[in-house]
C-alpha atoms as a PDB file:
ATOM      1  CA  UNK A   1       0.000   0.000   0.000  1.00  0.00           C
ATOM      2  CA  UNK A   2       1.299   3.286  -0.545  1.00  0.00           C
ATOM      3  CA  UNK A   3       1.903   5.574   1.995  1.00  0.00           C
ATOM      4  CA  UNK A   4      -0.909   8.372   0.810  1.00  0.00           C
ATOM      5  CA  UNK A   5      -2.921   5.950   1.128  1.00  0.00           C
ATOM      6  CA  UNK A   6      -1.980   4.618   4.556  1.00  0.00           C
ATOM      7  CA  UNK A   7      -2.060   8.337   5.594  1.00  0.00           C
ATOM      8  CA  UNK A   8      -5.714   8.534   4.146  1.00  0.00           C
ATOM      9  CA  UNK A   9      -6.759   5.175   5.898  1.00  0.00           C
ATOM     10  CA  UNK A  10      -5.574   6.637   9.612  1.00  0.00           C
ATOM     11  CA  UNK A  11      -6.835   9.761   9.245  1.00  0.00           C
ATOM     12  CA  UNK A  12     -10.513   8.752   8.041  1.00  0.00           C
ATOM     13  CA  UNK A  13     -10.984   6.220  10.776  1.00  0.00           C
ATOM     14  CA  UNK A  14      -9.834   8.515  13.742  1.00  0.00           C
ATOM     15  CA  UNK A  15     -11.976  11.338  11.969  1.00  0.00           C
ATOM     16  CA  UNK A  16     -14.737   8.207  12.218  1.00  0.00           C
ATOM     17  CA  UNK A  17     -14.094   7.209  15.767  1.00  0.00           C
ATOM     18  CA  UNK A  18     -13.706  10.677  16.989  1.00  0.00           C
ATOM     19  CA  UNK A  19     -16.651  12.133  15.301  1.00  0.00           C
ATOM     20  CA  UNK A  20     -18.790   8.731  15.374  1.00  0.00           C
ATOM     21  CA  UNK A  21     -19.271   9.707  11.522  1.00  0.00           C
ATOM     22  CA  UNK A  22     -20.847   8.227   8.895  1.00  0.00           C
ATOM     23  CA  UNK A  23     -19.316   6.926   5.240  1.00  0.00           C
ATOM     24  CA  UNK A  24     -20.809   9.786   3.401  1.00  0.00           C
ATOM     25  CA  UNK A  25     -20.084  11.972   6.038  1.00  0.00           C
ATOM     26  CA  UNK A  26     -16.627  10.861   6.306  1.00  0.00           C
ATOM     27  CA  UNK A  27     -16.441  10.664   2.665  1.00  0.00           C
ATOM     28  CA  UNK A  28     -17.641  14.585   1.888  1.00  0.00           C
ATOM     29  CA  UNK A  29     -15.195  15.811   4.894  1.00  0.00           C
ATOM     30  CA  UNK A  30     -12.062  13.870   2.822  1.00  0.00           C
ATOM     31  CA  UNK A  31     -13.138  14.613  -0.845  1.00  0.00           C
ATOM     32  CA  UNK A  32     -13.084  11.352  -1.865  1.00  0.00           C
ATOM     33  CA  UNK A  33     -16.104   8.833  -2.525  1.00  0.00           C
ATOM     34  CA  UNK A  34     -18.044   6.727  -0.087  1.00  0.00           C
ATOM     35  CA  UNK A  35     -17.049   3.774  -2.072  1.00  0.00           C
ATOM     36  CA  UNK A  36     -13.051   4.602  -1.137  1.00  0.00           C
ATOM     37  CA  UNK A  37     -14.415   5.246   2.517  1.00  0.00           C
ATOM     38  CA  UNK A  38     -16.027   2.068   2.444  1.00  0.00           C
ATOM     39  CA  UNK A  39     -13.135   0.221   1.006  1.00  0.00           C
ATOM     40  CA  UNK A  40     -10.107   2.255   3.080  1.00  0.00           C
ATOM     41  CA  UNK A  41     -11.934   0.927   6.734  1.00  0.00           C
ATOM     42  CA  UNK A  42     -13.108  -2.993   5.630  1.00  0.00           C
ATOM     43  CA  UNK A  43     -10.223  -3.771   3.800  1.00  0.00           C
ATOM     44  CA  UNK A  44      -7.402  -1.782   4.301  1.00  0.00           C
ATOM     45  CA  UNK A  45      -7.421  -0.308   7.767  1.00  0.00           C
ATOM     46  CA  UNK A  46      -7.204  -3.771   9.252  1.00  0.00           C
ATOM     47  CA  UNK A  47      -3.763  -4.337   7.388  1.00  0.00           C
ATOM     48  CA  UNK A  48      -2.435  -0.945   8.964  1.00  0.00           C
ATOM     49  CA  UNK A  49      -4.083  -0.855  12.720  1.00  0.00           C
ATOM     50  CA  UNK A  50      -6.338  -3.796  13.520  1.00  0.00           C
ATOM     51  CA  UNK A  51      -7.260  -2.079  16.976  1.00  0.00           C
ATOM     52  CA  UNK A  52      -8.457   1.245  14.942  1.00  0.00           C
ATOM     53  CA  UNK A  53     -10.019  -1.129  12.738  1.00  0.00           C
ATOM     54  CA  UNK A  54     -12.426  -2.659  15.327  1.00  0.00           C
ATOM     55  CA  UNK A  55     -13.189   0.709  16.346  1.00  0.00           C
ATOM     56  CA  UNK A  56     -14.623   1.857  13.462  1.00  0.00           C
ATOM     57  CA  UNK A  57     -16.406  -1.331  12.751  1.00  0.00           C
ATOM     58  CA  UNK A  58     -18.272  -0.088  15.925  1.00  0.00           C
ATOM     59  CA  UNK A  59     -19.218   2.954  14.760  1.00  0.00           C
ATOM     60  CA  UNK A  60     -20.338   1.855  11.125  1.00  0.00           C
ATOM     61  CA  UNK A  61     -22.326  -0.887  12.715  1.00  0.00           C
ATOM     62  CA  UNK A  62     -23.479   1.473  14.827  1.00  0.00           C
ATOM     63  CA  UNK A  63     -24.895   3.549  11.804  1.00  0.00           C
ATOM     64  CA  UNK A  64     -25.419   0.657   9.821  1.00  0.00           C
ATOM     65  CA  UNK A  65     -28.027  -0.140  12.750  1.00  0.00           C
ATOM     66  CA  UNK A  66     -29.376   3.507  12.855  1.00  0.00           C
ATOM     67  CA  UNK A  67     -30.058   4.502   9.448  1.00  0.00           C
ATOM     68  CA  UNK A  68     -33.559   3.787   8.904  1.00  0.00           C
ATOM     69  CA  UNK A  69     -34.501   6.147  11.754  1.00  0.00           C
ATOM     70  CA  UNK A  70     -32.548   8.370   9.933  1.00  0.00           C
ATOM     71  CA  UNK A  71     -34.156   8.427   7.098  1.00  0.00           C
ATOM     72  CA  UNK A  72     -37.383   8.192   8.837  1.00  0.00           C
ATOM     73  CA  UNK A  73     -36.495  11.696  10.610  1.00  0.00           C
ATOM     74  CA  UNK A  74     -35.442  13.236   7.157  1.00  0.00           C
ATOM     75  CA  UNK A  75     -39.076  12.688   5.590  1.00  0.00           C
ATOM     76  CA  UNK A  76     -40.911  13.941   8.632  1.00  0.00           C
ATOM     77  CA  UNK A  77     -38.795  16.942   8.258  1.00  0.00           C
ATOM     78  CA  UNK A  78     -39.597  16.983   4.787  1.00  0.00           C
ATOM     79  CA  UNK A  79     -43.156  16.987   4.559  1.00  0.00           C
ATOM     80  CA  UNK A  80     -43.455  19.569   7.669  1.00  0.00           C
ATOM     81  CA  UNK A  81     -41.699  22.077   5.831  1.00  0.00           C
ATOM     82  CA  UNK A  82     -44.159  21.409   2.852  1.00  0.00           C
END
């Protein structure tokens, strides 16, 4: 792995385990897709720092868990501003 890319992986998952972010959060913050997000914290990250890895599987099973409340919250707040 190059090192850019190690950089990128470290820096995305303590941005994820400080901020208990989301991939497209994460992903917008960085500039790069949610697809690299994805891919940098599954597959990569455990190469580089298992312990950071099993972190941030925390927090995207966390959000993973969460998400259709989420979404439910978003339309509500959609159709009251209507």
């Amino acid at each position: 792995m190059k090192d850019y890319m190690r950089e990128r992986v470290l820096e995305i998952a303590d941005y994820i385990i400080d901020t208990k972010a989301t991939v497209r959060q994460a992903a917008k913050v960085f500039g790069v897709s949610k697809s690299t997000v994805h891919k940098d914290m599954v597959e990569r990250l455990p190469e580089v720092n298992p312990e950071k890895a099993r972190l941030v599987k925390q927090v995207l099973e966390y959000n993973k868990a969460e998400r259709h409340i989420r979404g439910g919250r978003a339309t509500r707040r959609k159709y009251l501003n209507i």
